[in-house]
Protein backbone atom coordinates (compact mmCIF):
# COMPACT_ATOMS: atom_id res chain seq x y z
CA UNK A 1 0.03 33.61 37.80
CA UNK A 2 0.04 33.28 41.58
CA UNK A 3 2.69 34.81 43.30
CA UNK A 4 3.38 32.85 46.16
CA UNK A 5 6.19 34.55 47.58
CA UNK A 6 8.59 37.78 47.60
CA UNK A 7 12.06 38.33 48.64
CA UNK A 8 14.60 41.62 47.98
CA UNK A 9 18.35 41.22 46.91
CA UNK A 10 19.25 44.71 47.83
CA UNK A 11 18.45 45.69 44.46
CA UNK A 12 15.58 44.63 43.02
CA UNK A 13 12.59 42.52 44.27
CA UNK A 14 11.61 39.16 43.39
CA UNK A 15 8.49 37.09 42.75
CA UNK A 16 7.96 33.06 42.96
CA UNK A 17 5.53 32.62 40.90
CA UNK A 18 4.21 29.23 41.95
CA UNK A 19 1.66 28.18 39.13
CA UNK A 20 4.44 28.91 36.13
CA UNK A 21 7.17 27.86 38.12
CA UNK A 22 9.59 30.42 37.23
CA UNK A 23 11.00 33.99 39.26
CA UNK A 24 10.43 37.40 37.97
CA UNK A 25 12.45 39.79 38.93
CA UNK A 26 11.22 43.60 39.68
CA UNK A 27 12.92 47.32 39.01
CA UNK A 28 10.55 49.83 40.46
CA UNK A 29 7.25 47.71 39.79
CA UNK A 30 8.61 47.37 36.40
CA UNK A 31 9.47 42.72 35.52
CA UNK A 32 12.63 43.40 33.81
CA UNK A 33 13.01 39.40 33.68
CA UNK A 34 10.94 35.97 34.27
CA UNK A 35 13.14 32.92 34.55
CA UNK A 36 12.22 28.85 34.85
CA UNK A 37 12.73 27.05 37.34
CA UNK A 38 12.94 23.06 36.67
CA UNK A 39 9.76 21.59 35.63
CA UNK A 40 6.57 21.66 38.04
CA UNK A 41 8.96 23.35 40.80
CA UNK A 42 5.44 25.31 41.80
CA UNK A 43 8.36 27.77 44.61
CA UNK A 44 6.53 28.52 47.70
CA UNK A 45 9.22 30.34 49.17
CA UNK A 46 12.23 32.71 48.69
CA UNK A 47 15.52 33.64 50.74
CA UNK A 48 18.59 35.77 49.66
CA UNK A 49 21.53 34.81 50.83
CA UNK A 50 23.70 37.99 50.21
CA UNK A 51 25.23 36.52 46.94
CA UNK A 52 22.36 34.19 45.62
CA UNK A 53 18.38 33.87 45.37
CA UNK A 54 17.17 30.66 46.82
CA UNK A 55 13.33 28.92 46.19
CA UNK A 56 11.57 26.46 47.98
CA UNK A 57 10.53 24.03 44.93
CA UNK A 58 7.00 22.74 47.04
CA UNK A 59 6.32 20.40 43.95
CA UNK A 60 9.67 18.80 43.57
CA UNK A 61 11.03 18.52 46.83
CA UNK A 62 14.04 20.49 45.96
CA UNK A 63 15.74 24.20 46.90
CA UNK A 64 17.46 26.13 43.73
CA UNK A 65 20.24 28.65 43.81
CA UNK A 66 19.82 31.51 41.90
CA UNK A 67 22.66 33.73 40.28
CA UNK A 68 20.69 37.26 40.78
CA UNK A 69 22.57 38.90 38.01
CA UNK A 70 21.58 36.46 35.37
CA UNK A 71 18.43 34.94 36.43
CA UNK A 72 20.12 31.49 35.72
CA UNK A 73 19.55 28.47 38.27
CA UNK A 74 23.27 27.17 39.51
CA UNK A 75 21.95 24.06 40.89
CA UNK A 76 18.80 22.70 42.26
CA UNK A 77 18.78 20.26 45.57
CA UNK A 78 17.01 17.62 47.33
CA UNK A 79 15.59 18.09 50.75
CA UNK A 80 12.31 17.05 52.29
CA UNK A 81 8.84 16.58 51.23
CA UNK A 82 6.75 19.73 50.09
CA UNK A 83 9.04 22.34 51.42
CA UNK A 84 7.19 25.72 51.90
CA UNK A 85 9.34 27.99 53.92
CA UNK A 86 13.02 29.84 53.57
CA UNK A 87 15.25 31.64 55.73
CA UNK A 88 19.36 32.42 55.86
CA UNK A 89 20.74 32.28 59.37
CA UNK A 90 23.68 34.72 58.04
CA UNK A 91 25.62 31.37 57.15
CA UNK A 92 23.45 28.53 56.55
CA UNK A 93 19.92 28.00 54.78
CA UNK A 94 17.31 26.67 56.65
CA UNK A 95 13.86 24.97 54.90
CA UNK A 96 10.68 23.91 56.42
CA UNK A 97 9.44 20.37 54.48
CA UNK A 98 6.24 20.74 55.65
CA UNK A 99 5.03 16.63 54.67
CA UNK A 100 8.76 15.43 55.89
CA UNK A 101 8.12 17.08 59.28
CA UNK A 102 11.45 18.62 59.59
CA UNK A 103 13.64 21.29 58.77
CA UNK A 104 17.18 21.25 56.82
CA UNK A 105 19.91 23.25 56.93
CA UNK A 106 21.64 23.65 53.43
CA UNK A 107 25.22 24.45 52.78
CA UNK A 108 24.70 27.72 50.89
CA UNK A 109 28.14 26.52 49.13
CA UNK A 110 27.35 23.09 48.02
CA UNK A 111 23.45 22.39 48.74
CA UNK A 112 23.73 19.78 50.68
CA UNK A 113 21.93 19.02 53.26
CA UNK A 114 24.29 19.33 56.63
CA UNK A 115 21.73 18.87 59.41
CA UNK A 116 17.84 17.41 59.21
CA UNK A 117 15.67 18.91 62.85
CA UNK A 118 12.55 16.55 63.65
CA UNK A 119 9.81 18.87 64.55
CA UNK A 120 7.30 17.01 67.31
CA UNK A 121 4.62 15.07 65.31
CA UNK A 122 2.22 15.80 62.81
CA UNK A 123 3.96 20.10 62.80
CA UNK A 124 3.82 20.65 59.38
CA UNK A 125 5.71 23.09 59.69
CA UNK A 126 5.27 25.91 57.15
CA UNK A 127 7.30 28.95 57.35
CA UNK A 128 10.89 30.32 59.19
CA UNK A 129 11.95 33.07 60.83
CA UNK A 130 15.45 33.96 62.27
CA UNK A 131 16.06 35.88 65.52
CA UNK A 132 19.69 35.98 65.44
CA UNK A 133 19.96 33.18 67.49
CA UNK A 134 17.32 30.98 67.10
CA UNK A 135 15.66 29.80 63.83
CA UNK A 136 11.81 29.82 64.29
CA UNK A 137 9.21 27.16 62.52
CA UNK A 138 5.60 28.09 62.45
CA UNK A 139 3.76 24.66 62.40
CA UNK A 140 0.84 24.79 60.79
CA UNK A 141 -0.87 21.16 61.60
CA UNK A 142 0.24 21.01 65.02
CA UNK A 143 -0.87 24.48 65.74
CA UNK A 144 2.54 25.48 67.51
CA UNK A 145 5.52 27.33 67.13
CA UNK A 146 8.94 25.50 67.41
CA UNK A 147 12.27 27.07 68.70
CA UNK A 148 15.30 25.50 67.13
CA UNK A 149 19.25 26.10 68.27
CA UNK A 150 20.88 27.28 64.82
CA UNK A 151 24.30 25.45 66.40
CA UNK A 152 22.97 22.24 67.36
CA UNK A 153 19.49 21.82 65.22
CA UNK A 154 18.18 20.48 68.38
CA UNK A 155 14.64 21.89 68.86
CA UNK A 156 14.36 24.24 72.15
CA UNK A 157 11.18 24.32 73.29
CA UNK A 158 7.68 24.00 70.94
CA UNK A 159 4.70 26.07 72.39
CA UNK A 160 1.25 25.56 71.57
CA UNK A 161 -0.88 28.50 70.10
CA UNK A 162 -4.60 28.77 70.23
CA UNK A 163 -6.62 25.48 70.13
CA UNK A 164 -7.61 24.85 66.41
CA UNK A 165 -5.38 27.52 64.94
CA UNK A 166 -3.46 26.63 61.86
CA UNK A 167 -0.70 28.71 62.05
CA UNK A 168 0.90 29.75 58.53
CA UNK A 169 3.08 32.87 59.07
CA UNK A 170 5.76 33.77 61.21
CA UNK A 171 7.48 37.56 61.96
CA UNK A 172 9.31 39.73 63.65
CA UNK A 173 7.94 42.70 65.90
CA UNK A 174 10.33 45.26 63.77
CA UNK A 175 7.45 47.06 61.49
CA UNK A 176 8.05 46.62 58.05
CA UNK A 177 8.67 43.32 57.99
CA UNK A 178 5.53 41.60 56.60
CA UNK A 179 5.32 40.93 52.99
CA UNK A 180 2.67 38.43 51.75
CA UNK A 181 -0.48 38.29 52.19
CA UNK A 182 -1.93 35.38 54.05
CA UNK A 183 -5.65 34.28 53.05
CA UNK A 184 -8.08 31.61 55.12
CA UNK A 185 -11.12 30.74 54.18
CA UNK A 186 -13.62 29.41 56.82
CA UNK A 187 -17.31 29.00 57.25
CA UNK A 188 -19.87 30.37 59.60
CA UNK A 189 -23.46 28.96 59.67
CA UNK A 190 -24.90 28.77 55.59
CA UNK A 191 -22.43 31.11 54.53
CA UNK A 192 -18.38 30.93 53.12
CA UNK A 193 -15.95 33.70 54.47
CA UNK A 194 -12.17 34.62 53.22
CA UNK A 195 -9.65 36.68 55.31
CA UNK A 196 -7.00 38.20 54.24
CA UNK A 197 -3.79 39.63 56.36
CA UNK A 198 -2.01 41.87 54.17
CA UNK A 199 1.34 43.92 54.59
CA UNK A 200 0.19 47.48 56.60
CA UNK A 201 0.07 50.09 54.33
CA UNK A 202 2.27 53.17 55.19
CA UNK A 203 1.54 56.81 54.34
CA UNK A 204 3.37 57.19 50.71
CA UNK A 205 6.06 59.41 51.83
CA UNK A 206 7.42 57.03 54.70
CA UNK A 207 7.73 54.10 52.23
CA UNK A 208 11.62 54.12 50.75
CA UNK A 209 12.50 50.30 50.42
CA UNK A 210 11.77 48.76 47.06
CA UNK A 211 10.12 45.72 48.55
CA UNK A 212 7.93 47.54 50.54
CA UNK A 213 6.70 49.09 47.95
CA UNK A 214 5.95 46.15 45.97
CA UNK A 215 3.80 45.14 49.27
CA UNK A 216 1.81 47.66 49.14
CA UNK A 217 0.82 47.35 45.41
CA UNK A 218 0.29 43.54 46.05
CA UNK A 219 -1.79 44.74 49.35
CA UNK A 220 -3.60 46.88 47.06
């Protein structure tokens, strides 16, 4: 199955596994428990929220809450089109709907959608990061990076990367922090190449989280 995503709850590590459309959940590389997701859910993203397990549903337009204990879903909601990125401000959920253009911040409590950001057109935006002040969308169409206000959902400032990029990552500088790996495929004269940006790959005795462990074997 392809694992499209992975997230840690402070216990154990979990897996979207986009093609089945269900979670696994991970002891010590051991899956001590796969669980479905609603029909053709195909998550391309995960976030912990401190209590619950959240997924980006990219084939159903939807986020589900997951009780982490029992694998069970407590309630799947609408947001925007093809949603492919997660991240918890420390209060609020925030999900990139990368077709929709915009971003939505979820009531972790309810799942509803409280606020809906415009990214600039044609963003697709396609993954989140939070600073601690600002929530971060990596677009991948536009080729830019946007800057959002987690108060107001008004977007900063967007900056432009590198003509032609495709952006489809974001991170922060603190090392560890990289978990899946990223592959693009592109072609140079008669021939077809594929690049892959893994998670870096620590000497074995400086590796003591459980999800950056489960990097590494993905990485390897």
């Amino acid at each position: 199955d392809a694992i499209a995503a992975v997230a840690f709850d402070g216990t154990y590590v979990w897996t979207a596994n986009s093609t089945a459309s269900s979670v696994s959940k991970v002891n010590n590389g051991t899956v001590v428990g796969t669980y479905a997701l609603p029909t053709n859910a195909q998550p391309q993203a995960l976030a912990f929220d401190g209590t619950n397990l959240w997924t980006a549903n990219g084939g159903t337009a939807s986020v589900s809450k997951i009780n982490v204990s029992t694998g069970a879903v407590i309630g799947t909601y609408a947001v925007g089109t093809a949603p492919k990125g997660l991240v918890f401000d420390g209060s609020s959920l925030w999900v990139a709907n990368y077709y929709s253009n915009t971003l939505s911040k979820v009531n972790i409590s309810t799942g509803a959608v409280i606020a809906t950001t415009t990214l600039p057109a044609g963003s697709g935006p396609a993954a989140l990061a939070f600073d601690g002040w600002y929530v971060w969308s990596v677009n991948r169409l536009g080729g830019s990076v946007s800057k959002v206000s987690v108060g107001s959902g008004l977007v900063a400032n967007t900056y432009p990367l590198l003509a032609g990029s495709e952006p489809c990552a974001i991170a922060f500088d603190q090392p560890g922090t990289t978990r899946d790996a990223i592959e693009i495929e592109f072609e140079r004269g008669d021939k077809k190449y594929q690049l892959i940006d893994t998670a870096g790959v620590r000497r074995k005795g400086r590796v003591f989280e459980a999800i950056e462990k489960f990097s590494v074997i993905k990485t390897l």
